[in-house]
PDB file of N, CA and C in Angstrom:
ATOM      1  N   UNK A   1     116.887 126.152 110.409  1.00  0.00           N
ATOM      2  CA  UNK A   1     116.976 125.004 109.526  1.00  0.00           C
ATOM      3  C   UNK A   1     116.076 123.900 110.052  1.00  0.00           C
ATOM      4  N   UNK A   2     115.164 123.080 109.318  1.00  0.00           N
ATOM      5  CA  UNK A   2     114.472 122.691 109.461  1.00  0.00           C
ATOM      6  C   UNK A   2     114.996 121.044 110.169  1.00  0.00           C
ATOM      7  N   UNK A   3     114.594 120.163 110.784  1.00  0.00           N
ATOM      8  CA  UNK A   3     115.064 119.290 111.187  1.00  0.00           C
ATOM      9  C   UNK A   3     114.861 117.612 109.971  1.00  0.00           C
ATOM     10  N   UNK A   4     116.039 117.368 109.482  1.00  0.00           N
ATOM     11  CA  UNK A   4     115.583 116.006 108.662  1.00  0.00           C
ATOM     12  C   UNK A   4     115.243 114.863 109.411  1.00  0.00           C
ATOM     13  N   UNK A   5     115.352 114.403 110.674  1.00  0.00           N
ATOM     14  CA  UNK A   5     115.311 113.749 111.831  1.00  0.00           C
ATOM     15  C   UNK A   5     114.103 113.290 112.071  1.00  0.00           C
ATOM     16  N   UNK A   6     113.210 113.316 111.946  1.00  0.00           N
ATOM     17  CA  UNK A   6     111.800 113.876 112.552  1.00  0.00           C
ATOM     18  C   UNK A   6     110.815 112.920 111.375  1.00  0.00           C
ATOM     19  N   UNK A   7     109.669 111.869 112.097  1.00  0.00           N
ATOM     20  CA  UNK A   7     109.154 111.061 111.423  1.00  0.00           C
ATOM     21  C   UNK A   7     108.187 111.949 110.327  1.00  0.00           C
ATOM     22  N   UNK A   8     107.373 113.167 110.878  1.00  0.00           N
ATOM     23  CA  UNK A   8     106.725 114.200 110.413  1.00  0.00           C
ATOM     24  C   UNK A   8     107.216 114.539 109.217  1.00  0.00           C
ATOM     25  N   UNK A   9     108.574 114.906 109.233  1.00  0.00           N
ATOM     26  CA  UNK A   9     109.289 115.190 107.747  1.00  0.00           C
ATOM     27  C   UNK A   9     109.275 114.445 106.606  1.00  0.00           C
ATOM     28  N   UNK A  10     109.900 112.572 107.161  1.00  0.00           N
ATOM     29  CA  UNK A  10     110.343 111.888 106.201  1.00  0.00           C
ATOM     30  C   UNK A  10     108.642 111.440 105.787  1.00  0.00           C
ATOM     31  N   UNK A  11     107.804 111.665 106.699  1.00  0.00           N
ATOM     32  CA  UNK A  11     106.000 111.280 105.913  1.00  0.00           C
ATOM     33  C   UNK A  11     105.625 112.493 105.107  1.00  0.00           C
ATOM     34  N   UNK A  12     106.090 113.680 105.153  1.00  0.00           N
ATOM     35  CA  UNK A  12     105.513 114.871 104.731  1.00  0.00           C
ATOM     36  C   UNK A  12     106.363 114.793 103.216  1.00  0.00           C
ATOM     37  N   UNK A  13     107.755 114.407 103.056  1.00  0.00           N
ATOM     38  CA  UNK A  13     108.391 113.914 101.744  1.00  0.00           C
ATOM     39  C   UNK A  13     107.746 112.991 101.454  1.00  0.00           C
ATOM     40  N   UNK A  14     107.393 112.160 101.752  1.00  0.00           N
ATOM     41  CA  UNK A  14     107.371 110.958 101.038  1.00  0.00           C
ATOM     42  C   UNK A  14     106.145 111.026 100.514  1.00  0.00           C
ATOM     43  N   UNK A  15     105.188 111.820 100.668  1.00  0.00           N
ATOM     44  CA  UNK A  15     103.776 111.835 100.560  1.00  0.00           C
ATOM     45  C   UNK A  15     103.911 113.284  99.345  1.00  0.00           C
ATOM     46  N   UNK A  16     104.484 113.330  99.196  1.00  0.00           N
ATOM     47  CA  UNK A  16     104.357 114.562  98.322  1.00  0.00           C
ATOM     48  C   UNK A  16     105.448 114.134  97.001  1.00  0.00           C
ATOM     49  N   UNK A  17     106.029 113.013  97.283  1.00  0.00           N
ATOM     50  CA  UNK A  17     107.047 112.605  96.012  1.00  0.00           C
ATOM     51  C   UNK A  17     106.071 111.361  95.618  1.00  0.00           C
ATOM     52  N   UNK A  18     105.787 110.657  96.405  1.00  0.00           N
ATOM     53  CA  UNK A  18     104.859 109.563  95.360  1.00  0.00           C
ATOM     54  C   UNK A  18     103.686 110.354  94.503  1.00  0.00           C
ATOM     55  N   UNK A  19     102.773 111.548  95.469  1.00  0.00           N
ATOM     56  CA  UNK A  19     101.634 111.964  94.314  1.00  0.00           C
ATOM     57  C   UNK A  19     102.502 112.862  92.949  1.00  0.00           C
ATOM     58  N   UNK A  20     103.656 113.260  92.905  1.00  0.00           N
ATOM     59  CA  UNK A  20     104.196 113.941  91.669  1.00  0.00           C
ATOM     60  C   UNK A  20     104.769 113.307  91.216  1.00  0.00           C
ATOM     61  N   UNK A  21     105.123 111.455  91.889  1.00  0.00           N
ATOM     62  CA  UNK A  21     105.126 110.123  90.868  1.00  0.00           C
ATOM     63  C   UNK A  21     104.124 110.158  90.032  1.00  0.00           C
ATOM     64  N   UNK A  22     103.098 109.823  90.503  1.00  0.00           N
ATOM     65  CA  UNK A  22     101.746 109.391  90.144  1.00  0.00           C
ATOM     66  C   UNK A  22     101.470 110.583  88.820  1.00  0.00           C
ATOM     67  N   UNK A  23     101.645 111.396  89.009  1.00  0.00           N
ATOM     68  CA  UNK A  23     101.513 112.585  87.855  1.00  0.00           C
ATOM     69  C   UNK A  23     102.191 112.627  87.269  1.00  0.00           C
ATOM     70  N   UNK A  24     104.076 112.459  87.139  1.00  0.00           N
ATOM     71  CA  UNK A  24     104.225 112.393  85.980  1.00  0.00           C
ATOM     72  C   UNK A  24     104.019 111.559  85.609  1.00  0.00           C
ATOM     73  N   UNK A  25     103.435 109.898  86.216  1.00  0.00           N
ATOM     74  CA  UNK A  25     103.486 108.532  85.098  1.00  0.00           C
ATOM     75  C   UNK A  25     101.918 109.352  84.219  1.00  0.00           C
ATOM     76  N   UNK A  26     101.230 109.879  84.619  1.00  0.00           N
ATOM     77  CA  UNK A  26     100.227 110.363  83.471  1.00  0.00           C
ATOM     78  C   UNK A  26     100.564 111.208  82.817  1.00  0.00           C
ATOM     79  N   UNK A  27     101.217 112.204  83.148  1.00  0.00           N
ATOM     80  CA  UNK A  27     101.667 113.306  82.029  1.00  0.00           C
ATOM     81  C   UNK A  27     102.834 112.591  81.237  1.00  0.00           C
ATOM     82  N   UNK A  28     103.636 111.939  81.532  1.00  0.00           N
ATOM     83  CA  UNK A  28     104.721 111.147  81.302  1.00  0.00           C
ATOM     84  C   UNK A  28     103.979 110.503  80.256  1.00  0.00           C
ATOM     85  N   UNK A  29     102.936 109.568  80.277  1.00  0.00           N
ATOM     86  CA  UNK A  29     101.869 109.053  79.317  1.00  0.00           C
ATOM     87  C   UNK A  29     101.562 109.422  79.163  1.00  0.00           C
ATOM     88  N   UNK A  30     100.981 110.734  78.991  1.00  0.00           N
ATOM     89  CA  UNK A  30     100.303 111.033  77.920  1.00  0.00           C
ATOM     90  C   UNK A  30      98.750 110.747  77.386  1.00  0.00           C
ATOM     91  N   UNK A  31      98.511 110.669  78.700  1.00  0.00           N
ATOM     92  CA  UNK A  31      96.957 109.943  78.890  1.00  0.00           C
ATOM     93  C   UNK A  31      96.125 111.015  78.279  1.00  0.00           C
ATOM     94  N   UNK A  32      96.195 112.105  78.606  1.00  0.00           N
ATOM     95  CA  UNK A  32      94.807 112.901  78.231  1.00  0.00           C
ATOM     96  C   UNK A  32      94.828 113.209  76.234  1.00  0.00           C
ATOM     97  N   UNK A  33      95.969 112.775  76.224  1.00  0.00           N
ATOM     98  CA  UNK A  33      96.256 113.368  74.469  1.00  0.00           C
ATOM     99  C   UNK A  33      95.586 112.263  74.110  1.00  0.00           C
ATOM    100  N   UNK A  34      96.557 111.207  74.018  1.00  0.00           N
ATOM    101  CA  UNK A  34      96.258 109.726  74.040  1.00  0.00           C
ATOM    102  C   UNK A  34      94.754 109.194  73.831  1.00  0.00           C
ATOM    103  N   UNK A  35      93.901 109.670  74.812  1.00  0.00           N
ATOM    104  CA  UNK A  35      92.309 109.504  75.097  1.00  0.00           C
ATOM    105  C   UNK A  35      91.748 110.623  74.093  1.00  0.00           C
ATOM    106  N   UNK A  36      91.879 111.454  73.989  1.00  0.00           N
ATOM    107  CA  UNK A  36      91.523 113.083  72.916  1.00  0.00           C
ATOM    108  C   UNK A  36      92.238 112.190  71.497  1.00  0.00           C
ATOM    109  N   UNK A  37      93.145 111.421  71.277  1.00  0.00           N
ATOM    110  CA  UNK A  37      93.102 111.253  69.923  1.00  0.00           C
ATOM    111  C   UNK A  37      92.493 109.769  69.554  1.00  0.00           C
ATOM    112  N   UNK A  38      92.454 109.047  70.154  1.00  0.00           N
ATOM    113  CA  UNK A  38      91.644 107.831  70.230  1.00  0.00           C
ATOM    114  C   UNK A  38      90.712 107.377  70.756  1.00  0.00           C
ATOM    115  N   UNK A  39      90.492 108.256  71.813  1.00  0.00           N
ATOM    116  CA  UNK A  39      89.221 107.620  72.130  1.00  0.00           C
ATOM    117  C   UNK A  39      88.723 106.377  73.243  1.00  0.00           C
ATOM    118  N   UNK A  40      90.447 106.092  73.130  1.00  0.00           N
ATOM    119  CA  UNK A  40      90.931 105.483  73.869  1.00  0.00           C
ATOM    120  C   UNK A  40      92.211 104.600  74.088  1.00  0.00           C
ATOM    121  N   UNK A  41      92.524 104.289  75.438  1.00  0.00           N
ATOM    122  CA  UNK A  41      94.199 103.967  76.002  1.00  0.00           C
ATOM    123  C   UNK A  41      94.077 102.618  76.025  1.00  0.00           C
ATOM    124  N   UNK A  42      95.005 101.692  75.403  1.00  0.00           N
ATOM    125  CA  UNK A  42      95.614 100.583  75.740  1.00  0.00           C
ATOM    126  C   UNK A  42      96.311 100.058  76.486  1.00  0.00           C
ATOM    127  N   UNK A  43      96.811  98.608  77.396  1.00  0.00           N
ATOM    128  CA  UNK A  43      98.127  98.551  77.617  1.00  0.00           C
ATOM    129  C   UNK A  43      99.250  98.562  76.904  1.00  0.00           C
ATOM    130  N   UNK A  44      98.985  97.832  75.517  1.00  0.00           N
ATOM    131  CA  UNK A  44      99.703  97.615  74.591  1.00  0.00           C
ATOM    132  C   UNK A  44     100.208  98.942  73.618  1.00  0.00           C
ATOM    133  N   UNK A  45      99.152  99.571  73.483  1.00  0.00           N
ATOM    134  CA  UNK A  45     100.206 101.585  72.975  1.00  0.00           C
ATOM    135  C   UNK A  45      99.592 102.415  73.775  1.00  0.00           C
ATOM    136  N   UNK A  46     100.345 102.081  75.289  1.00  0.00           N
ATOM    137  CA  UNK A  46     100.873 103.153  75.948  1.00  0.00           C
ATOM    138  C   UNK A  46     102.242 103.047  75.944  1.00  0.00           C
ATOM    139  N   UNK A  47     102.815 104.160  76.022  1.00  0.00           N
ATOM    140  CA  UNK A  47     104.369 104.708  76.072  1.00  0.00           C
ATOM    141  C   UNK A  47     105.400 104.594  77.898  1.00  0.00           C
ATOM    142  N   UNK A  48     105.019 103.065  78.204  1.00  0.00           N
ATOM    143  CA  UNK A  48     105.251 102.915  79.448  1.00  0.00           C
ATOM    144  C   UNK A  48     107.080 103.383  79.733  1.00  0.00           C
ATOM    145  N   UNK A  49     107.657 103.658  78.733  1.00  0.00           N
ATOM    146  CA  UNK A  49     108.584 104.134  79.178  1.00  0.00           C
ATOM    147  C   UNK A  49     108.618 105.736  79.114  1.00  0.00           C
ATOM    148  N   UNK A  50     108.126 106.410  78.693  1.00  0.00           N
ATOM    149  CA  UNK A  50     107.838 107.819  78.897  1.00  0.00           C
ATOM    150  C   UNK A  50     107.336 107.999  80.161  1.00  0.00           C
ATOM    151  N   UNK A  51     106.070 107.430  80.563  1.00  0.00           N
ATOM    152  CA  UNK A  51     105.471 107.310  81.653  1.00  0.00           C
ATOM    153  C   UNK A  51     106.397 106.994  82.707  1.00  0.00           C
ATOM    154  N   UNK A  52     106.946 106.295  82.658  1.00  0.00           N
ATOM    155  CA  UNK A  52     107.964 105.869  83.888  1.00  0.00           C
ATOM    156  C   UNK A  52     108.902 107.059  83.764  1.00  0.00           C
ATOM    157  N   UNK A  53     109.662 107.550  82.733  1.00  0.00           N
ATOM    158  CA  UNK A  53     110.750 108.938  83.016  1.00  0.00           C
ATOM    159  C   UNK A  53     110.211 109.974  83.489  1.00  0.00           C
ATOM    160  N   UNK A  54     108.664 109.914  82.963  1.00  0.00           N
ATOM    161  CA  UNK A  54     108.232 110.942  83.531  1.00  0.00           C
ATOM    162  C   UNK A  54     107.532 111.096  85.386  1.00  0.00           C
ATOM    163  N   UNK A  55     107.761 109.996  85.480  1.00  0.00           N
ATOM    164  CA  UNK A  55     107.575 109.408  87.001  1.00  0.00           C
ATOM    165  C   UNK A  55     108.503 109.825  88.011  1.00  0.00           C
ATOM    166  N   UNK A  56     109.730 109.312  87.433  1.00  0.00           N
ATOM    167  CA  UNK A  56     111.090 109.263  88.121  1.00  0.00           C
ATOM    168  C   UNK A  56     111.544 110.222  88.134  1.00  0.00           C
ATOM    169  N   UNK A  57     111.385 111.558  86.980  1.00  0.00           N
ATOM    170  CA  UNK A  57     112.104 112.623  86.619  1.00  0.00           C
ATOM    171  C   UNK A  57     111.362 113.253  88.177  1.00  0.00           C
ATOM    172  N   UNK A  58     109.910 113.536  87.830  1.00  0.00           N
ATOM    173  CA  UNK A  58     109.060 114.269  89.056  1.00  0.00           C
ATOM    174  C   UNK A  58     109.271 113.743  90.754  1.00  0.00           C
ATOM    175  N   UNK A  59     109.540 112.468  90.676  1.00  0.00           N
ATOM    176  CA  UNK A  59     109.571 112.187  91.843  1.00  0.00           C
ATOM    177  C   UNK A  59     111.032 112.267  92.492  1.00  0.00           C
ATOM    178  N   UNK A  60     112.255 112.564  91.631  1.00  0.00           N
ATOM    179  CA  UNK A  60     113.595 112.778  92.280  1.00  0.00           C
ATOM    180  C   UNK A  60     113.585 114.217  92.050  1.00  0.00           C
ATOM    181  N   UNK A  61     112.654 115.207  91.338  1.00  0.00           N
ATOM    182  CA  UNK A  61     112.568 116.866  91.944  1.00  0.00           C
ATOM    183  C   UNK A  61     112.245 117.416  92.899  1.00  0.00           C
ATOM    184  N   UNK A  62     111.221 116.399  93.522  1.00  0.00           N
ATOM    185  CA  UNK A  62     110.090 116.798  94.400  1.00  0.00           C
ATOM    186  C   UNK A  62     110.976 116.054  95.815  1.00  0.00           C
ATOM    187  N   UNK A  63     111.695 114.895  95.770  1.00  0.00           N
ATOM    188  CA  UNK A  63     112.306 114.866  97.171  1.00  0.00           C
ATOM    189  C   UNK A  63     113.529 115.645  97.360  1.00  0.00           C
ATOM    190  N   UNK A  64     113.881 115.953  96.267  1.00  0.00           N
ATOM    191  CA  UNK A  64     115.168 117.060  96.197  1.00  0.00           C
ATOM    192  C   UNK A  64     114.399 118.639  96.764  1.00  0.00           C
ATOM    193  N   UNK A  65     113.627 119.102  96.219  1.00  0.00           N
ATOM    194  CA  UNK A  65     112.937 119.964  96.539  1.00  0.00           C
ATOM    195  C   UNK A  65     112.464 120.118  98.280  1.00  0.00           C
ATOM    196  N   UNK A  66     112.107 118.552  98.628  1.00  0.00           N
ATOM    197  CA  UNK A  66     111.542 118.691  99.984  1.00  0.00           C
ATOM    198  C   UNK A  66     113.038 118.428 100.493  1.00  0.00           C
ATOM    199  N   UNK A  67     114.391 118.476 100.342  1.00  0.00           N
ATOM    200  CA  UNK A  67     115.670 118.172 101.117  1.00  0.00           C
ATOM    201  C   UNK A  67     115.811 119.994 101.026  1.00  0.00           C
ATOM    202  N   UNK A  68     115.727 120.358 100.451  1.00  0.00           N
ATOM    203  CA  UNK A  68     115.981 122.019 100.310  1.00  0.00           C
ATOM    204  C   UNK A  68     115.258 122.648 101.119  1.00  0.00           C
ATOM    205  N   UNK A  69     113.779 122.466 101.468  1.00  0.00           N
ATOM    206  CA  UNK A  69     112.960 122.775 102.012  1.00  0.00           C
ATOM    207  C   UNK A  69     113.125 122.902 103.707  1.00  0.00           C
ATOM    208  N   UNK A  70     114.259 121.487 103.949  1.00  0.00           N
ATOM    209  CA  UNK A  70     113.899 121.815 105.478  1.00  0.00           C
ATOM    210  C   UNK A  70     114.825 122.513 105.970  1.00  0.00           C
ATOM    211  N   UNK A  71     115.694 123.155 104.667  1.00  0.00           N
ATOM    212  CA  UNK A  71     116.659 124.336 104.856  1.00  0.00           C
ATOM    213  C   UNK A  71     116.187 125.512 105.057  1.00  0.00           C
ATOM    214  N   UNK A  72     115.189 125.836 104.731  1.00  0.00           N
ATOM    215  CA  UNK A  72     114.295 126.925 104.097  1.00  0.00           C
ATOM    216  C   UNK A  72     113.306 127.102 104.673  1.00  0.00           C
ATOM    217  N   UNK A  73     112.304 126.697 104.815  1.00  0.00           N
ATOM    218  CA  UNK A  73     110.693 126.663 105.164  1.00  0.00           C
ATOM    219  C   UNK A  73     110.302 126.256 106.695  1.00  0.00           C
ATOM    220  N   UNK A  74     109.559 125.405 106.489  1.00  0.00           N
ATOM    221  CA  UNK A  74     108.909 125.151 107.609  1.00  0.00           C
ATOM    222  C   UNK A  74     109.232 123.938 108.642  1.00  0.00           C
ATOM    223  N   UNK A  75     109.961 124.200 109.783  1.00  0.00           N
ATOM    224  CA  UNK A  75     110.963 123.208 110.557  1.00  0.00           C
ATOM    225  C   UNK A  75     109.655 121.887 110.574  1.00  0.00           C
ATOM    226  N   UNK A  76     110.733 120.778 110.388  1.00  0.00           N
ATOM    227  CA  UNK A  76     109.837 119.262 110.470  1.00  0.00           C
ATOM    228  C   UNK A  76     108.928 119.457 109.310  1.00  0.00           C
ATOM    229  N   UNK A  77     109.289 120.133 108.206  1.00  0.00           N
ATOM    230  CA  UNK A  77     108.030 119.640 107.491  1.00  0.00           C
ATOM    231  C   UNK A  77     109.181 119.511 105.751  1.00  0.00           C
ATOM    232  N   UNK A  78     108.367 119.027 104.647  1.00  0.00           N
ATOM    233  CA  UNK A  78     109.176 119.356 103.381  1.00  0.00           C
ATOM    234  C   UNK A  78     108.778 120.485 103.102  1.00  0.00           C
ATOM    235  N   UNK A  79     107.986 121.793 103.375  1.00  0.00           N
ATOM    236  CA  UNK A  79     106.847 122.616 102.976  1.00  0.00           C
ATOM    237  C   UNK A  79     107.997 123.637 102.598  1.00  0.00           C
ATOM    238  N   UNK A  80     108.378 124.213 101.467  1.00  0.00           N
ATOM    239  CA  UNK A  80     108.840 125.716 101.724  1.00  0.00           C
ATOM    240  C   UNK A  80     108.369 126.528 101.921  1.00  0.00           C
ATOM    241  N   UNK A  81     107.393 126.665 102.615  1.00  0.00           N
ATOM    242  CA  UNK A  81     106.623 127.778 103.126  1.00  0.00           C
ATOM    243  C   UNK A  81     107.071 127.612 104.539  1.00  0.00           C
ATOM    244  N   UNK A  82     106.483 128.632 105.592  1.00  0.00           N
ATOM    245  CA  UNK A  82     106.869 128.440 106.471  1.00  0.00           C
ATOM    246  C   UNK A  82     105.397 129.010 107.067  1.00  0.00           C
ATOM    247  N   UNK A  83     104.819 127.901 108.140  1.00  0.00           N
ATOM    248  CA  UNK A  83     103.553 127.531 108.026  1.00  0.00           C
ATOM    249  C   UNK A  83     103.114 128.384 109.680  1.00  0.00           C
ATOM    250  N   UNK A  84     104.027 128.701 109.529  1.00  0.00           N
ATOM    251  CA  UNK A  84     104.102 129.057 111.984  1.00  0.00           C
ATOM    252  C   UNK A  84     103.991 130.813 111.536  1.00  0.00           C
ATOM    253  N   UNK A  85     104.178 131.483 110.164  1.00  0.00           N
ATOM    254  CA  UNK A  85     104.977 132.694 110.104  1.00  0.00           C
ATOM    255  C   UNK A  85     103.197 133.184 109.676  1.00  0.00           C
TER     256      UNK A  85
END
């Protein structure tokens, strides 16, 4: 079992839940449709609350995911892989 203790871990989560923030606030928005049907994105009609669920949804999977992980995978890390094997 992997150790939650360990500064390595809580940087290796945390770095992997903000970038699948960052992705769903764009998939969440809807940016690439958005841009493909207009031509172009506003502040004013973007769907900042989609964007944000879709933020929050990804980023409480992905630290849930890396809490499972240091059950599983690779000690001190969120990785479910196991990186030593």
């Amino acid at each position: 079992m992997g150790d939650l203790f360990t500064q390595k871990f809580w940087k290796d989560a945390a770095e992997r839940t903000v970038s699948s923030a960052a992705q769903g606030f764009i998939v969440g928005g809807g940016l690439a449709g958005a841009a493909a049907a207009t031509g172009q994105v506003t502040l004013i009609g973007f769907p900042w609350l989609a964007a944000a669920g879709g933020a929050g949804g990804m980023a409480l999977l992905t630290f849930v995911k890396s809490l499972a992980a240091a059950r599983v995978g690779d000690d001190h890390s969120a990785s479910l892989v196991n990186l030593d094997a």
